[in-house]
Structures are given as structure tokens and as C-alpha cells.
C-alpha atoms as a PDB file:
ATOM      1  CA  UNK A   1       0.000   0.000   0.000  1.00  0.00           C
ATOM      2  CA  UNK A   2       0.618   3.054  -0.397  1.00  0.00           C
ATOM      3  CA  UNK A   3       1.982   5.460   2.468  1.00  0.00           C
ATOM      4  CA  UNK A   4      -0.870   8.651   2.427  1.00  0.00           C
ATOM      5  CA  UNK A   5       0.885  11.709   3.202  1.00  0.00           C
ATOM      6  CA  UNK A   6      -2.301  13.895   3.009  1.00  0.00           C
ATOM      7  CA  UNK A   7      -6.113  13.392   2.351  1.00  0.00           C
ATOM      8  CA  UNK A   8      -9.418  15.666   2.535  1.00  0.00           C
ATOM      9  CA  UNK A   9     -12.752  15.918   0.047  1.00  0.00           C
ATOM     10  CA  UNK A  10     -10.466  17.648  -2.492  1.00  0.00           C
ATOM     11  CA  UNK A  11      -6.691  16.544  -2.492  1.00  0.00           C
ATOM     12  CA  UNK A  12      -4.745  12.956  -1.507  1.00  0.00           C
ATOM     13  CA  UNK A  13      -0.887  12.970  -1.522  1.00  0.00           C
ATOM     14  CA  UNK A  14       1.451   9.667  -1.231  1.00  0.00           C
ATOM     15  CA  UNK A  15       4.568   9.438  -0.315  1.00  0.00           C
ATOM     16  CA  UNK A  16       5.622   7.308  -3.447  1.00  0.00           C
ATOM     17  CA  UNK A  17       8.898   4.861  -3.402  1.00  0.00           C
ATOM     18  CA  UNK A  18      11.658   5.068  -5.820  1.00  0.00           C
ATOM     19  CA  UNK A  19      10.943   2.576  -8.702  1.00  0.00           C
ATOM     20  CA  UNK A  20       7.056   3.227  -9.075  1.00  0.00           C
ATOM     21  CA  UNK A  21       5.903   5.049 -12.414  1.00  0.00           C
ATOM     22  CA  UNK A  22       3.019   7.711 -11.816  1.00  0.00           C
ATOM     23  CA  UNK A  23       1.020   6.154 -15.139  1.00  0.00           C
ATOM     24  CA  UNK A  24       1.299   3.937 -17.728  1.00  0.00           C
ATOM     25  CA  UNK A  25       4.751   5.216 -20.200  1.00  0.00           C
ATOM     26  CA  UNK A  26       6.109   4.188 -23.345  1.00  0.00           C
ATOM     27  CA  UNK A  27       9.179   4.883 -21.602  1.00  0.00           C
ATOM     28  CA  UNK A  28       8.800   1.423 -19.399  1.00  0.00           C
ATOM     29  CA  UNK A  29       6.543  -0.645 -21.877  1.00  0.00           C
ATOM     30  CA  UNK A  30       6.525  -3.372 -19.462  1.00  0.00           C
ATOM     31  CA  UNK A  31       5.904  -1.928 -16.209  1.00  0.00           C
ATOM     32  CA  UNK A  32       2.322  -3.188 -14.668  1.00  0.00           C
ATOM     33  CA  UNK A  33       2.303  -1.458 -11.674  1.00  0.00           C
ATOM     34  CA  UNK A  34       1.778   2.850 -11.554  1.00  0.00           C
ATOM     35  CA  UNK A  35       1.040   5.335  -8.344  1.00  0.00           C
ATOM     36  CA  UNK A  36      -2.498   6.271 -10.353  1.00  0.00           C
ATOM     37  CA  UNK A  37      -3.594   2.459 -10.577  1.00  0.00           C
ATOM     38  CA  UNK A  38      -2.352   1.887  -6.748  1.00  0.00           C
ATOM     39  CA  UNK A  39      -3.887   4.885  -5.584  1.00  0.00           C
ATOM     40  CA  UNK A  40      -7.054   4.646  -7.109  1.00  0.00           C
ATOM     41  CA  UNK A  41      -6.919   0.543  -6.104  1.00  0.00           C
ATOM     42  CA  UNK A  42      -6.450   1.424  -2.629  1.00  0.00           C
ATOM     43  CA  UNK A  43      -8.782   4.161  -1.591  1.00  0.00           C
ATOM     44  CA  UNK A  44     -11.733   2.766  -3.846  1.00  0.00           C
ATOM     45  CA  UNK A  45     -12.351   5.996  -6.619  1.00  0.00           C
ATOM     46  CA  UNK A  46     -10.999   7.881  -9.004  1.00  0.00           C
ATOM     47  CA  UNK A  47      -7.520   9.970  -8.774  1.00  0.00           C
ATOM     48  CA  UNK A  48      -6.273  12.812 -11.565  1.00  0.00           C
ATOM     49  CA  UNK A  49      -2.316  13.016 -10.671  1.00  0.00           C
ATOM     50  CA  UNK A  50      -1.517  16.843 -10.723  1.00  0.00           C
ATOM     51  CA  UNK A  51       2.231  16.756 -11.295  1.00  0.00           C
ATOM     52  CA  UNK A  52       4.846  14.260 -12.368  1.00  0.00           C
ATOM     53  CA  UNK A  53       7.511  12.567 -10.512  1.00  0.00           C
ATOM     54  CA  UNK A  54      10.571  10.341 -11.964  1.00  0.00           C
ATOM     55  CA  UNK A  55      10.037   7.108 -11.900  1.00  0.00           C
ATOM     56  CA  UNK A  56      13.257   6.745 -10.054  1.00  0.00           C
ATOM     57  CA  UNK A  57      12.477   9.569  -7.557  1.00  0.00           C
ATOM     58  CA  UNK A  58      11.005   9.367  -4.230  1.00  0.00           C
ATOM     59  CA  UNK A  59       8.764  11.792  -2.273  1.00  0.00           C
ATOM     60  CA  UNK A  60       4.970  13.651  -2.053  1.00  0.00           C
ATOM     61  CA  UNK A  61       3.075  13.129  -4.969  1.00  0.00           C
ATOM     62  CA  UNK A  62      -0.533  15.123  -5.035  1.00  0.00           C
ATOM     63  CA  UNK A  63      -3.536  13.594  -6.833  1.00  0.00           C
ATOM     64  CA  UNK A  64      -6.659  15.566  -7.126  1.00  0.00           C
ATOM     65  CA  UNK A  65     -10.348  13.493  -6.215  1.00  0.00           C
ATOM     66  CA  UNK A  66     -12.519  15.861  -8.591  1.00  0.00           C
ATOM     67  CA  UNK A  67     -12.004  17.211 -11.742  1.00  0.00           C
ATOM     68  CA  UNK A  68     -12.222  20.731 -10.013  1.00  0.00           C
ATOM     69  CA  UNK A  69      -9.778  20.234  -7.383  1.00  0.00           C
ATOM     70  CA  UNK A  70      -7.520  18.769 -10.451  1.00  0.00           C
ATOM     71  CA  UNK A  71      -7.618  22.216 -12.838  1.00  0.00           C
ATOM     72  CA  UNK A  72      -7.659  24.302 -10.031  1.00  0.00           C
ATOM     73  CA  UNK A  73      -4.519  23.164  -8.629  1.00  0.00           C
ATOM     74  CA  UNK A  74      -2.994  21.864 -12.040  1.00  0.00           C
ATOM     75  CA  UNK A  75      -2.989  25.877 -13.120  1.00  0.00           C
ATOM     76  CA  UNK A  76      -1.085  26.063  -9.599  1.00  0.00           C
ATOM     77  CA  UNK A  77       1.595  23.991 -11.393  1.00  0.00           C
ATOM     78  CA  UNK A  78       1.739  25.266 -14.933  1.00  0.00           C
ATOM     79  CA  UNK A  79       1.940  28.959 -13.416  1.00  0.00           C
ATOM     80  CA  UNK A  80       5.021  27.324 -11.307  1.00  0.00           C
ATOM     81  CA  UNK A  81       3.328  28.687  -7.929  1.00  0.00           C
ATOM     82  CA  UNK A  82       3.766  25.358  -6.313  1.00  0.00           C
ATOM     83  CA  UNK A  83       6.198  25.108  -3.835  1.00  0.00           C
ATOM     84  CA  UNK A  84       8.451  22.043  -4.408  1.00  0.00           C
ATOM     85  CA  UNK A  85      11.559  21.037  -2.165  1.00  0.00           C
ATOM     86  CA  UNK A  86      13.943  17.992  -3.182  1.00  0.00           C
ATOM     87  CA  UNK A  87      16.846  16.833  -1.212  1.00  0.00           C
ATOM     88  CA  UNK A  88      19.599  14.895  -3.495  1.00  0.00           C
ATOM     89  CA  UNK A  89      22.786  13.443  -3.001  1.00  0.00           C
ATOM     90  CA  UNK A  90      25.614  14.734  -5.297  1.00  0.00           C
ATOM     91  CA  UNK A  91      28.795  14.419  -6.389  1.00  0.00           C
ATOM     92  CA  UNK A  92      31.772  16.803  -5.342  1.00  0.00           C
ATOM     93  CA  UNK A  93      30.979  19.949  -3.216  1.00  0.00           C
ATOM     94  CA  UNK A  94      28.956  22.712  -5.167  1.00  0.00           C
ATOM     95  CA  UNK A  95      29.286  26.146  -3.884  1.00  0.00           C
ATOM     96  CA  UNK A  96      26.953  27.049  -0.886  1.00  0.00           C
ATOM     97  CA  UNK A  97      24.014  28.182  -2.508  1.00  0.00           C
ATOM     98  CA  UNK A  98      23.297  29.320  -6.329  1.00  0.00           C
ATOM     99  CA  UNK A  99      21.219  29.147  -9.137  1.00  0.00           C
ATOM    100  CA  UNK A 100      21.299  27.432 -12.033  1.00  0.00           C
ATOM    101  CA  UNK A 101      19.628  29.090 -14.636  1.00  0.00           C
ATOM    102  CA  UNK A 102      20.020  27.071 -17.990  1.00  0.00           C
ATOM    103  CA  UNK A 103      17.289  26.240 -20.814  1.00  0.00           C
ATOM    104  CA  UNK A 104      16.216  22.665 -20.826  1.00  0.00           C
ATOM    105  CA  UNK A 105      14.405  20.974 -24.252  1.00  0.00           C
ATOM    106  CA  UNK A 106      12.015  18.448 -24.223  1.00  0.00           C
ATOM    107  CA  UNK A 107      12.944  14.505 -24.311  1.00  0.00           C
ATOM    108  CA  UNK A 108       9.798  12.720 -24.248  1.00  0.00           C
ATOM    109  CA  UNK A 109       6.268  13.650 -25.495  1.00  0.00           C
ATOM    110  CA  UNK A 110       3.234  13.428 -23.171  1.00  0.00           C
ATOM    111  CA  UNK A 111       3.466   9.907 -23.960  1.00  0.00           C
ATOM    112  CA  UNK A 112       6.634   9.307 -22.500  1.00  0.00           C
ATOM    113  CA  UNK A 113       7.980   8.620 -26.012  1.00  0.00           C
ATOM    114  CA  UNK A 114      11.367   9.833 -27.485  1.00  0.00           C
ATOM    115  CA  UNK A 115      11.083  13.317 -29.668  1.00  0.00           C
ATOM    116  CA  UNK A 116      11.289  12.457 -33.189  1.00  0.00           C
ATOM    117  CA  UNK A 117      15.033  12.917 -34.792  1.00  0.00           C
ATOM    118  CA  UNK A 118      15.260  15.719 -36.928  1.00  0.00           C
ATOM    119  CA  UNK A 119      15.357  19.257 -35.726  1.00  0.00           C
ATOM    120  CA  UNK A 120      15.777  19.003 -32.450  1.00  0.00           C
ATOM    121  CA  UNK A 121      13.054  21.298 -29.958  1.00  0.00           C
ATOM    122  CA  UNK A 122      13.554  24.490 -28.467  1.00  0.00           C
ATOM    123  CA  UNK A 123      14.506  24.500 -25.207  1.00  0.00           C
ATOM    124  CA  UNK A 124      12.663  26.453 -22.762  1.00  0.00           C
ATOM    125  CA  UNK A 125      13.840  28.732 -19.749  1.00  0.00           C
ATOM    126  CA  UNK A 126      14.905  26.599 -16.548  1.00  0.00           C
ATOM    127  CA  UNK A 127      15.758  28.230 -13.046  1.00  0.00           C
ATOM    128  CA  UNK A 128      16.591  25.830 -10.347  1.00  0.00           C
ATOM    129  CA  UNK A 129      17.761  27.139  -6.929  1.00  0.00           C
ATOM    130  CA  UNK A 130      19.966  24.768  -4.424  1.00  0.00           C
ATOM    131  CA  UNK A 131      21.787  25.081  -1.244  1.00  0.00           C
ATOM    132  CA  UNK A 132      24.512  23.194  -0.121  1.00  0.00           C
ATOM    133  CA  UNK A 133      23.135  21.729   3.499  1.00  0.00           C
ATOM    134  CA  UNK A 134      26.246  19.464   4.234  1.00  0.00           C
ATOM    135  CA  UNK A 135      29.583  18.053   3.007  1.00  0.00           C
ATOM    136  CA  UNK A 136      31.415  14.809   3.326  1.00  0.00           C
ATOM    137  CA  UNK A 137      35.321  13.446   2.081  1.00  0.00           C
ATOM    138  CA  UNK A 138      35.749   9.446   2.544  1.00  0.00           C
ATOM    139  CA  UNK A 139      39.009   8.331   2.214  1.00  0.00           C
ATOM    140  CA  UNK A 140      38.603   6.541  -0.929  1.00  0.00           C
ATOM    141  CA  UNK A 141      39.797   6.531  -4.527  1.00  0.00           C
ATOM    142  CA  UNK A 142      36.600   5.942  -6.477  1.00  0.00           C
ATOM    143  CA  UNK A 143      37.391   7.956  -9.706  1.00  0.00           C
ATOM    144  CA  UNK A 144      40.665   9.659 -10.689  1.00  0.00           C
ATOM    145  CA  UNK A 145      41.220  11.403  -6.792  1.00  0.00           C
ATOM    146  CA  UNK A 146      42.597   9.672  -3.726  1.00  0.00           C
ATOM    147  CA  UNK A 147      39.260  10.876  -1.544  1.00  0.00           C
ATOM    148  CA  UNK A 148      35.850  10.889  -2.839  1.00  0.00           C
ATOM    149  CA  UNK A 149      33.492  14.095  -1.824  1.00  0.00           C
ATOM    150  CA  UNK A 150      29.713  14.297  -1.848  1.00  0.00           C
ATOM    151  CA  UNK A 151      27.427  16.613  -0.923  1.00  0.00           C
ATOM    152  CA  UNK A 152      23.846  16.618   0.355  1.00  0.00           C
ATOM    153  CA  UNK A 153      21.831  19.409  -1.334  1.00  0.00           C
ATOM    154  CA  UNK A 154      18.311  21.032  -1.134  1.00  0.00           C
ATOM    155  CA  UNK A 155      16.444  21.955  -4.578  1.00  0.00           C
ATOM    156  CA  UNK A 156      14.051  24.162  -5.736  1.00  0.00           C
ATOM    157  CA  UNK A 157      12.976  24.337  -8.973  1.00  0.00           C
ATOM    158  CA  UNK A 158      11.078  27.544 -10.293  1.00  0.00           C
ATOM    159  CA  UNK A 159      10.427  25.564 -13.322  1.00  0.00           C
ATOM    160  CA  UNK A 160       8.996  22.712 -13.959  1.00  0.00           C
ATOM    161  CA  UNK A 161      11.278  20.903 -17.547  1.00  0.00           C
ATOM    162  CA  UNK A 162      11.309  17.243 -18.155  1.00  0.00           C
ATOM    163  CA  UNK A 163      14.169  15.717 -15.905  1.00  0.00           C
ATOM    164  CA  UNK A 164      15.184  19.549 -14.499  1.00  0.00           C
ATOM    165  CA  UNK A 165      16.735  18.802 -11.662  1.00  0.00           C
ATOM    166  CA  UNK A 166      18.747  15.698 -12.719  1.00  0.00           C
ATOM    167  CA  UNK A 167      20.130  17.652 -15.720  1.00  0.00           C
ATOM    168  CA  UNK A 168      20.643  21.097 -14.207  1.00  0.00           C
ATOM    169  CA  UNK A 169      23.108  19.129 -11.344  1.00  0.00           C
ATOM    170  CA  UNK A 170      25.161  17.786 -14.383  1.00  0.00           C
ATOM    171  CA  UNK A 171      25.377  21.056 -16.163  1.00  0.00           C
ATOM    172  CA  UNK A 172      27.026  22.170 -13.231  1.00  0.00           C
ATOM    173  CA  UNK A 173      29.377  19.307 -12.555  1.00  0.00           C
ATOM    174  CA  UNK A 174      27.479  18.236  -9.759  1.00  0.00           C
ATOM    175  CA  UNK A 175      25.285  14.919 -10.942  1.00  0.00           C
ATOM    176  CA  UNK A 176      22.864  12.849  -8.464  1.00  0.00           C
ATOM    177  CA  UNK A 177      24.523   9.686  -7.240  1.00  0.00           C
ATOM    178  CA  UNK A 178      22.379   6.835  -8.641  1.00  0.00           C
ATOM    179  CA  UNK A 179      21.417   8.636 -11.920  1.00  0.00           C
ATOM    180  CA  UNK A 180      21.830   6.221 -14.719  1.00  0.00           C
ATOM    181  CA  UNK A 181      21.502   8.953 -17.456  1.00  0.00           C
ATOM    182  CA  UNK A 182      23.243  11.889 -15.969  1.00  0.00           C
ATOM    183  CA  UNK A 183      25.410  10.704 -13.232  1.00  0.00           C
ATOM    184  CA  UNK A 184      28.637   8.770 -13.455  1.00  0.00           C
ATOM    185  CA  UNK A 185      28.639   5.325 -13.242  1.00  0.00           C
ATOM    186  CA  UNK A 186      31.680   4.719 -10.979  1.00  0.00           C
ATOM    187  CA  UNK A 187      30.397   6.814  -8.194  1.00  0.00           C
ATOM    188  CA  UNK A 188      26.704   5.257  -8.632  1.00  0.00           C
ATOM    189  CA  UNK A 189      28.241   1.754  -8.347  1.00  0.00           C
ATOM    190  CA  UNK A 190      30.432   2.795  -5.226  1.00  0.00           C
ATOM    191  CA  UNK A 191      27.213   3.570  -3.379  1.00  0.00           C
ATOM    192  CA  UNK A 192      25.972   0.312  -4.331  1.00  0.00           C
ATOM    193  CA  UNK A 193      28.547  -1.205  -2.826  1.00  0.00           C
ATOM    194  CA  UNK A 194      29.342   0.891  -0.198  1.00  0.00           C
ATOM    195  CA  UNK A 195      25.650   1.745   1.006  1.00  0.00           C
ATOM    196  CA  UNK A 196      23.609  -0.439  -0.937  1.00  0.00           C
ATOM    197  CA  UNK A 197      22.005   2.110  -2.387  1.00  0.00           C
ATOM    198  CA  UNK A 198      20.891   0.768  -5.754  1.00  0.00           C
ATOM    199  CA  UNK A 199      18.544   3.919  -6.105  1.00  0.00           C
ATOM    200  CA  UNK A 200      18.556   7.570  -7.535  1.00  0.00           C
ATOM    201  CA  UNK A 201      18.946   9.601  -4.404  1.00  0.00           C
ATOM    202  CA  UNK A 202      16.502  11.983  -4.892  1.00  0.00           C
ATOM    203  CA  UNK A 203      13.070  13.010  -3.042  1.00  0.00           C
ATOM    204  CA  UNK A 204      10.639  15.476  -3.306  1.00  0.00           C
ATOM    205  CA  UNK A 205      10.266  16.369   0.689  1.00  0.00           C
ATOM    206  CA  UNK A 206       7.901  19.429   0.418  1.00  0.00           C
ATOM    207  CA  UNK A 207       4.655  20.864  -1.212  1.00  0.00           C
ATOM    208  CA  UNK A 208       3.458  23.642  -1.009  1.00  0.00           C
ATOM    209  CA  UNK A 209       0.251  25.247  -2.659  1.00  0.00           C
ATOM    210  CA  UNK A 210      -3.157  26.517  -2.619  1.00  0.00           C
ATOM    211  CA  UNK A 211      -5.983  24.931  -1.370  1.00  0.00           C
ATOM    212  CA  UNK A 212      -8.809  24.782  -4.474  1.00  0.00           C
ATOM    213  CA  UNK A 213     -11.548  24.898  -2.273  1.00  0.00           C
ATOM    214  CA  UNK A 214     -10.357  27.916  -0.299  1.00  0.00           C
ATOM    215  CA  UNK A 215      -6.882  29.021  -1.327  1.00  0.00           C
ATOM    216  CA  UNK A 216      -5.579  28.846   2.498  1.00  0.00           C
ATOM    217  CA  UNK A 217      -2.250  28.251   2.104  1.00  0.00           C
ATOM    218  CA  UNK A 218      -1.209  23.675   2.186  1.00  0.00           C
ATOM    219  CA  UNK A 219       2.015  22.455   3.128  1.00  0.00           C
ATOM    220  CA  UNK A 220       2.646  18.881   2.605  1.00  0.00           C
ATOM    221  CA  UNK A 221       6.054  16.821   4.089  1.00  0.00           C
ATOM    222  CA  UNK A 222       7.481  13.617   2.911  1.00  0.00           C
ATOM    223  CA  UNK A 223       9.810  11.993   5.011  1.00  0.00           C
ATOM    224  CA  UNK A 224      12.618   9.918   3.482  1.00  0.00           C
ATOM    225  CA  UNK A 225      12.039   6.327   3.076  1.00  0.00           C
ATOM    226  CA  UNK A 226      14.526   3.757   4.499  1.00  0.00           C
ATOM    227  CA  UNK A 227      16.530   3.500   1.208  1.00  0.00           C
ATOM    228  CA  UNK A 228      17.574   6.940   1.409  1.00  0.00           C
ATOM    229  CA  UNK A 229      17.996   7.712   4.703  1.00  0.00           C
ATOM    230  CA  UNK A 230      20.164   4.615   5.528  1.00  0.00           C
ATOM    231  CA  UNK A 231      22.065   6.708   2.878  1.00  0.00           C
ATOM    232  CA  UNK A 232      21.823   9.539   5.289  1.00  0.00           C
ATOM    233  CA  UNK A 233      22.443   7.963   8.053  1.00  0.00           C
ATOM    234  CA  UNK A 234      25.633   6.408   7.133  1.00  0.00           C
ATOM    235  CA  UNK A 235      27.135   9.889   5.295  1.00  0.00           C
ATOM    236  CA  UNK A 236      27.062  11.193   9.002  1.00  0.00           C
ATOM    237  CA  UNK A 237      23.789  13.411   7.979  1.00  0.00           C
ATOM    238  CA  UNK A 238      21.436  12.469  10.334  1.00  0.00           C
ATOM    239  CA  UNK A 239      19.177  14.811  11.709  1.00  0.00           C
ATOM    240  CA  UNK A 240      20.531  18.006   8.739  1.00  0.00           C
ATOM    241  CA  UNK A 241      17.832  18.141   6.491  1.00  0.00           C
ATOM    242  CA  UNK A 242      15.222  18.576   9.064  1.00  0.00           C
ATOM    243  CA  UNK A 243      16.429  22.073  10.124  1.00  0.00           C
ATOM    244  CA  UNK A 244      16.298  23.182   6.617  1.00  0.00           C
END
């Protein structure tokens, strides 16, 4: 099942594991299990998902119960007035705080499939904001250093491009440990063995919007799951990303 975050007459949010789609994709063609088909399973009626979440990803995922409460809140998200806080593990140490402001194209289509070949699309303005919340060196030779550094950041994107976040922490040299298309696969394979964290470490931890039936202001919290915070845990991190 399932771990419901939030729920009322208008709104449900989940706190959805790494590894779960939100719908059906081209992207996964054999996937059988999605958050919309688990969702809708387990509390017995129809959900509309309001935003999208990497399959890979963890964190609060918001689902609408009307088709009110869904455009309502869904122009929330295409004006970007939706609140959204990730916490990701990354390579190196980025500077304190900063923003990345770099153009993004699309990948994928609505229906998760690959944009045709040919001219390729225009990308689109992308801001994403982070701070640097702690710092660690471990005395081992994983790439071409004799210590490896990583970094736990906080996100916030005032954008909302396919893959943003992922992409924006490569541009700046900074990838997510465990990212299979943007990361570096000897640092995501010394976490593996190291942690045994076989995962993108990534998680949306925070919502925050406006309520469709009244517009008082909603804030919704995702804890961690185990995965990532026996990441956490062993980095020395416990116990940081709370105070942020």
C-alpha cells in the first residue's frame, strides 16, 4: 500500500517509493504497476495526478479526487506557484548556494515517447535554486582522486522541464549519485557497494500550494524512506535536512 501523506474531500498525496511510475509510459513498456492504478486501487475511486515525478524519484506526490480540485490546482503547477523542495545526493561539493539558470528541451512527449530525430526542440527557460546543506570526504579513490566528496543538497525548482533537476546538477558538474543517465557510473556503483544504495537519491520532501476549495495556504512533508535515509544515516547526515 501506499503510504498517504495527506487526504481531505479535495486533495490525496502519497509518499511514493523510488521505482514506481506515476502512469502507464512508453518509456517502461513493461511496467504493470503505476502510483495512479495503486492509488485509485487502494482508496476505492478515481484519482487525476496533478504533477509528475521520476520514476526513479522518491517523495509527495498530489492527486486531485474531482475534476475541479484537479484544474484548479494543475494551473497552480503550470503557473510554477507550487512550492516544491527535493533533497539529493551529489557528487563533489557545489558552492553554498546558487542558481542554475540554464534552458532545458524536451525529451519525451506526453506519452513518455522519445522526440522524433530531426530538428531538435527548443529549449525552454529553466531556473533551479539549491543550497549546499552538508559536506562529506571518505578516504577513498573511487574515480581519478585519492578521496571521494559528496554533498547533500536542497532543490528548488522555479520551473517545472522534463528531468530539471537531474540535468541542471550535471550542467554544473554536480550529478545525483544513482542517476543512470546523468550521473557517473563509478560513483553510482560505489554507493551500491558501499551503502547499498541501488537507487537515484533523490526526493521530493515538500509541497506547497493553494488549497482549491479555499486558497488557504497547504504544506505537505514527505519523510525519506529507508533507502535513502540509511544513505543519510551512514554519510554522518542524520538529523541536517530537518532544520532546513
Amino acid at each position: 500500500m501506499l503510504d498517504i501523506l495527506y487526504r481531505d474531500d479535495c486533495l490525496v498525496a502519497v509518499n511514493k517509493p523510488s521505482g514506481l511510475l506515476v502512469h502507464r509510459s512508453n518509456i517502461d513498456r513493461h511496467e504493470t504497476r503505476f502510483a495512479v492504478q495503486l492509488l485509485r486501487d487502494q482508496i476505492g475511486r478515481r484519482v487525476y495526478p496533478l504533477h509528475r515525478l521520476d520514476k526513479a524519484a522518491s517523495g509527495a506526490l498530489l492527486f486531485a479526487l474531482d475534476a475541479d480540485s484537479a484544474r484548479i490546482v494543475g494551473l497552480q503547477f503550470e503557473r510554477n506557484e507550487v512550492h516544491k523542495r527535493y533533497l539529493a545526493v551529489v557528487r563533489g561539493w557545489p558552492p553554498e548556494a546558487g542558481v542554475i539558470d540554464h534552458p532545458l528541451s524536451r525529451q519525451f512527449d506526453d506519452y513518455g515517447r522519445k522526440c522524433p530525430i530531426g530538428s531538435p526542440p527548443d529549449a525552454l527557460p529553466a531556473v533551479t535554486e539549491y543550497r549546499c546543506l552538508a559536506c562529506v570526504e571518505l578516504p577513498e579513490a573511487v574515480d581519478r582522486y585519492p578521496t571521494s566528496r559528496y554533498a547533500l543538497v536542497m532543490l528548488t525548482p522555479k520551473s517545472g522541464r522534463q528531468h530539471q533537476l537531474r540535468r541542471h546538477m550535471k550542467h554544473i558538474a554536480h550529478p545525483i549519485i544513482g542517476d543512470a543517465n546523468w550521473g557517473k557510473g563509478v560513483h553510482n556503483r560505489f554507493f551500491q557497494q558501499r551503502f547499498g544504495s541501488r537507487r537515484l537519491l533523490l526526493a521530493c520532501t515538500q509541497l506547497a500550494l493553494h488549497h482549491p476549495r479555499d486558497g488557504s495556504a497547504l504544506s505537505i512533508a514527505a519523510p525519506l524512506d529507508d533507502s535513502f535515509a540509511s544513505v543519510i544515516s551512514a554519510l554522518g547526515w542524520n538529523g541536517i535536512y530537518d532544520r532546513c
